[in-house]
C-alpha atoms as a PDB file:
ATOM      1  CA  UNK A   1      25.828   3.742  -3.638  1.00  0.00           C
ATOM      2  CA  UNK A   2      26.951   0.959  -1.405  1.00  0.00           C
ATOM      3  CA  UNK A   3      27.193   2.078   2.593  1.00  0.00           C
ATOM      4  CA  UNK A   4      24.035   0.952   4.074  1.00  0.00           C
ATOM      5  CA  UNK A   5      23.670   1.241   7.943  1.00  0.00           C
ATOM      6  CA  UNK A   6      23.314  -2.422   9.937  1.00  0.00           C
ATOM      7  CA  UNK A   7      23.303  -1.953  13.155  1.00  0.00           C
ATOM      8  CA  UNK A   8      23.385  -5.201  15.287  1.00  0.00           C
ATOM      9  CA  UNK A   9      22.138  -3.860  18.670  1.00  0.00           C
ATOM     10  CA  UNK A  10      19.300  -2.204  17.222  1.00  0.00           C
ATOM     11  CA  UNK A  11      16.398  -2.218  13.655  1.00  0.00           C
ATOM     12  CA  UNK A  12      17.396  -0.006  11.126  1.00  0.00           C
ATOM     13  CA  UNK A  13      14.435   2.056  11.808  1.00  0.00           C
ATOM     14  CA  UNK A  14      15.559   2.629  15.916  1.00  0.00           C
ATOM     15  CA  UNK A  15      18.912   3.532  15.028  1.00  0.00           C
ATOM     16  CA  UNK A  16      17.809   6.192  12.487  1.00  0.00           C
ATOM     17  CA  UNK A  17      15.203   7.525  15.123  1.00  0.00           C
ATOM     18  CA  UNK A  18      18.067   7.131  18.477  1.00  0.00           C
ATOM     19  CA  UNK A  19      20.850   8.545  16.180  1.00  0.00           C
ATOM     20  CA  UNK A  20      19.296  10.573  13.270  1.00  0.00           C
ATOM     21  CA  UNK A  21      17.468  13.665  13.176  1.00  0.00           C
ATOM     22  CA  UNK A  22      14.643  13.279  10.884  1.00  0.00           C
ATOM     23  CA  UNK A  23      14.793  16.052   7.920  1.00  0.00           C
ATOM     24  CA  UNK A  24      11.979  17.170   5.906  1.00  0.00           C
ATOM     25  CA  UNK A  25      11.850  16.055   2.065  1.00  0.00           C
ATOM     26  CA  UNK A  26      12.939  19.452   0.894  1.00  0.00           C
ATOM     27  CA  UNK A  27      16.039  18.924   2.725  1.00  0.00           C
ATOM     28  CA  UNK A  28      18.831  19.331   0.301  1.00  0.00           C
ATOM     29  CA  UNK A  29      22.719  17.992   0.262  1.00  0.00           C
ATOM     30  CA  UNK A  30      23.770  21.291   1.246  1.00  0.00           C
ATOM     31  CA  UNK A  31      21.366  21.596   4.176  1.00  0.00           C
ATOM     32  CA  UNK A  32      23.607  18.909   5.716  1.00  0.00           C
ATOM     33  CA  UNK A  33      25.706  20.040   9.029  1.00  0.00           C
ATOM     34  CA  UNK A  34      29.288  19.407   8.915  1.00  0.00           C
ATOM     35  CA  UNK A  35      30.468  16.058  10.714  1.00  0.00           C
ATOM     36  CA  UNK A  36      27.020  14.487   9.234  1.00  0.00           C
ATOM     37  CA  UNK A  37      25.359  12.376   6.276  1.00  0.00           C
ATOM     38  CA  UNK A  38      22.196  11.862   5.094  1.00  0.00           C
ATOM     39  CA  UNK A  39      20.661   8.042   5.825  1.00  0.00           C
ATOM     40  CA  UNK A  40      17.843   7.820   3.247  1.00  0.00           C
ATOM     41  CA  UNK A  41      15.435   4.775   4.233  1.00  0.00           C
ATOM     42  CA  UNK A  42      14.199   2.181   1.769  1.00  0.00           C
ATOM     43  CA  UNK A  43      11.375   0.896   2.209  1.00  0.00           C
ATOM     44  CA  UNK A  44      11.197  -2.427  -0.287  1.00  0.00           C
ATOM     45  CA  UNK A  45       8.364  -4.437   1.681  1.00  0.00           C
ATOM     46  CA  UNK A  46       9.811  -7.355   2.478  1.00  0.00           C
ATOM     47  CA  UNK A  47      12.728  -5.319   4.210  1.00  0.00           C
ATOM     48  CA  UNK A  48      13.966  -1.724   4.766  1.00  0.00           C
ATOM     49  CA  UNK A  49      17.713  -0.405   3.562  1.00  0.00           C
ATOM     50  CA  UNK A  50      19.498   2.639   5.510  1.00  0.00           C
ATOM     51  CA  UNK A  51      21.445   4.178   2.968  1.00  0.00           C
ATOM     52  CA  UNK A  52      24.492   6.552   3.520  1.00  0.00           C
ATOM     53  CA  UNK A  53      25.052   8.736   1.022  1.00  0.00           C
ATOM     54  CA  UNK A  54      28.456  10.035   0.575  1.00  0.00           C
ATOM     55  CA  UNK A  55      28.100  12.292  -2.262  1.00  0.00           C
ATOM     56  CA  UNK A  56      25.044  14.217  -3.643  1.00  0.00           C
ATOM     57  CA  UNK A  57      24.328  11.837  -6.761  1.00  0.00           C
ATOM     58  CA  UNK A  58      24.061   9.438  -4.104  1.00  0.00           C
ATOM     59  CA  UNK A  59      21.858  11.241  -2.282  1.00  0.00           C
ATOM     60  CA  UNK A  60      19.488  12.026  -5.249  1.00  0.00           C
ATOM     61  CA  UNK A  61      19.322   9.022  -6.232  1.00  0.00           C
ATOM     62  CA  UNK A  62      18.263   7.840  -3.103  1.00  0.00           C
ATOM     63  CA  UNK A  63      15.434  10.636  -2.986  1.00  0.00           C
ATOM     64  CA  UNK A  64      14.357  10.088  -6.170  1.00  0.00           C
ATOM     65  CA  UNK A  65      13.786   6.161  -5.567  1.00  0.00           C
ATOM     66  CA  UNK A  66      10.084   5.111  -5.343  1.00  0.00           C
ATOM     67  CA  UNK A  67      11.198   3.171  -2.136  1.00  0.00           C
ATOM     68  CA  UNK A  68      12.509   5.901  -0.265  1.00  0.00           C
ATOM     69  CA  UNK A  69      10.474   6.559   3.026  1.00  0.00           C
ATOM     70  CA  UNK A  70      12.327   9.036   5.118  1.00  0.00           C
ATOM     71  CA  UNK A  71      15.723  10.990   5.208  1.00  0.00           C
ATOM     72  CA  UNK A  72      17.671  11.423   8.447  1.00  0.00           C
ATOM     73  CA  UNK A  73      20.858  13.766   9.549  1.00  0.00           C
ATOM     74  CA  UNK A  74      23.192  11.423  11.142  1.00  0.00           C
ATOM     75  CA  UNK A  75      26.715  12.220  12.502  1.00  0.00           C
ATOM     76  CA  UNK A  76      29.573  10.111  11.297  1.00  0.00           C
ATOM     77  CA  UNK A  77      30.687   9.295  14.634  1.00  0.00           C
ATOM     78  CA  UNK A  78      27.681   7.445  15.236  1.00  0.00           C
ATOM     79  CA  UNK A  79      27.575   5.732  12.107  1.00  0.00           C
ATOM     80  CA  UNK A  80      30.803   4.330  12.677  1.00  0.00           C
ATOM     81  CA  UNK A  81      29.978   3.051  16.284  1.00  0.00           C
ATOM     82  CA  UNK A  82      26.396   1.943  15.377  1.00  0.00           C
ATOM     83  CA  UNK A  83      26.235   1.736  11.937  1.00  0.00           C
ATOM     84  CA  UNK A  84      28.134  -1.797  11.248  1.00  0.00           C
ATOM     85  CA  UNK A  85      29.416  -1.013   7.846  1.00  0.00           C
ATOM     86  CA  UNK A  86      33.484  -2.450   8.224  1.00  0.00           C
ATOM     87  CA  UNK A  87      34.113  -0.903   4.353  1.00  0.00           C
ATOM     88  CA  UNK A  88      32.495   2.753   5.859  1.00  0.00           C
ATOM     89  CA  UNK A  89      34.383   2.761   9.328  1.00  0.00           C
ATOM     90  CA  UNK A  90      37.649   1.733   7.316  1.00  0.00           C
ATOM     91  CA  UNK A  91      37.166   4.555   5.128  1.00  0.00           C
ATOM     92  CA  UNK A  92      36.238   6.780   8.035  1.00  0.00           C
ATOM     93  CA  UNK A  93      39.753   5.231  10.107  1.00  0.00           C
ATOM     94  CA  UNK A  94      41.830   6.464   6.876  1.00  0.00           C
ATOM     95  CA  UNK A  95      40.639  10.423   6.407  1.00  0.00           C
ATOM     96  CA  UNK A  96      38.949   9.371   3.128  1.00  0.00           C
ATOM     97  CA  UNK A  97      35.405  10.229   4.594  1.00  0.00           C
ATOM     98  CA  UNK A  98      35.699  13.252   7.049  1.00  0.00           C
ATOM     99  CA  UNK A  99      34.525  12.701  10.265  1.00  0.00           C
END
């Protein structure tokens, strides 16, 4: 893990709602549509993480936290313009994660 979404214009929570499309808890890595990842929400009280999750042990780890609150579909292309993450969008900018 370590891609988290940050968006400046926007909460963490709006951007996931605007740009995500919530998925139900059974969702699964391979339930996700091509040109998308799974954000996983943290809730940790005092503040909330949007975790991308580039592979499936990412993913499951993120589903399997205690903190996790909700899991949303989000299209790379709108992490990269919204999401804020400069070591994601370079990755993105060089083929490594396919857009």
């Amino acid at each position: 893990m370590g891609f988290y979404v940050n968006p400046t214009s926007m909460s963490k929570e709006q951007f996931s709602h605007q740009k995500g499309l919530a998925v139900p808890p059974t969702f699964k890595w391979s339930d996700k549509p091509k040109g998308s990842l799974p954000v996983v929400l943290l809730d940790h009280g005092a503040h909330t993480a949007a975790a991308i999750c580039l592979s499936e042990d990412d993913f499951n780890d993120c589903i399997r936290s205690p903190a996790r609150d909700q899991i949303y579909s989000v299209r790379i292309d709108d992490l990269v313009t919204f999401g804020n993450d400069t070591n994601f969008n370079y990755l993105v900018k060089e083929g490594l994660i396919a857009a």
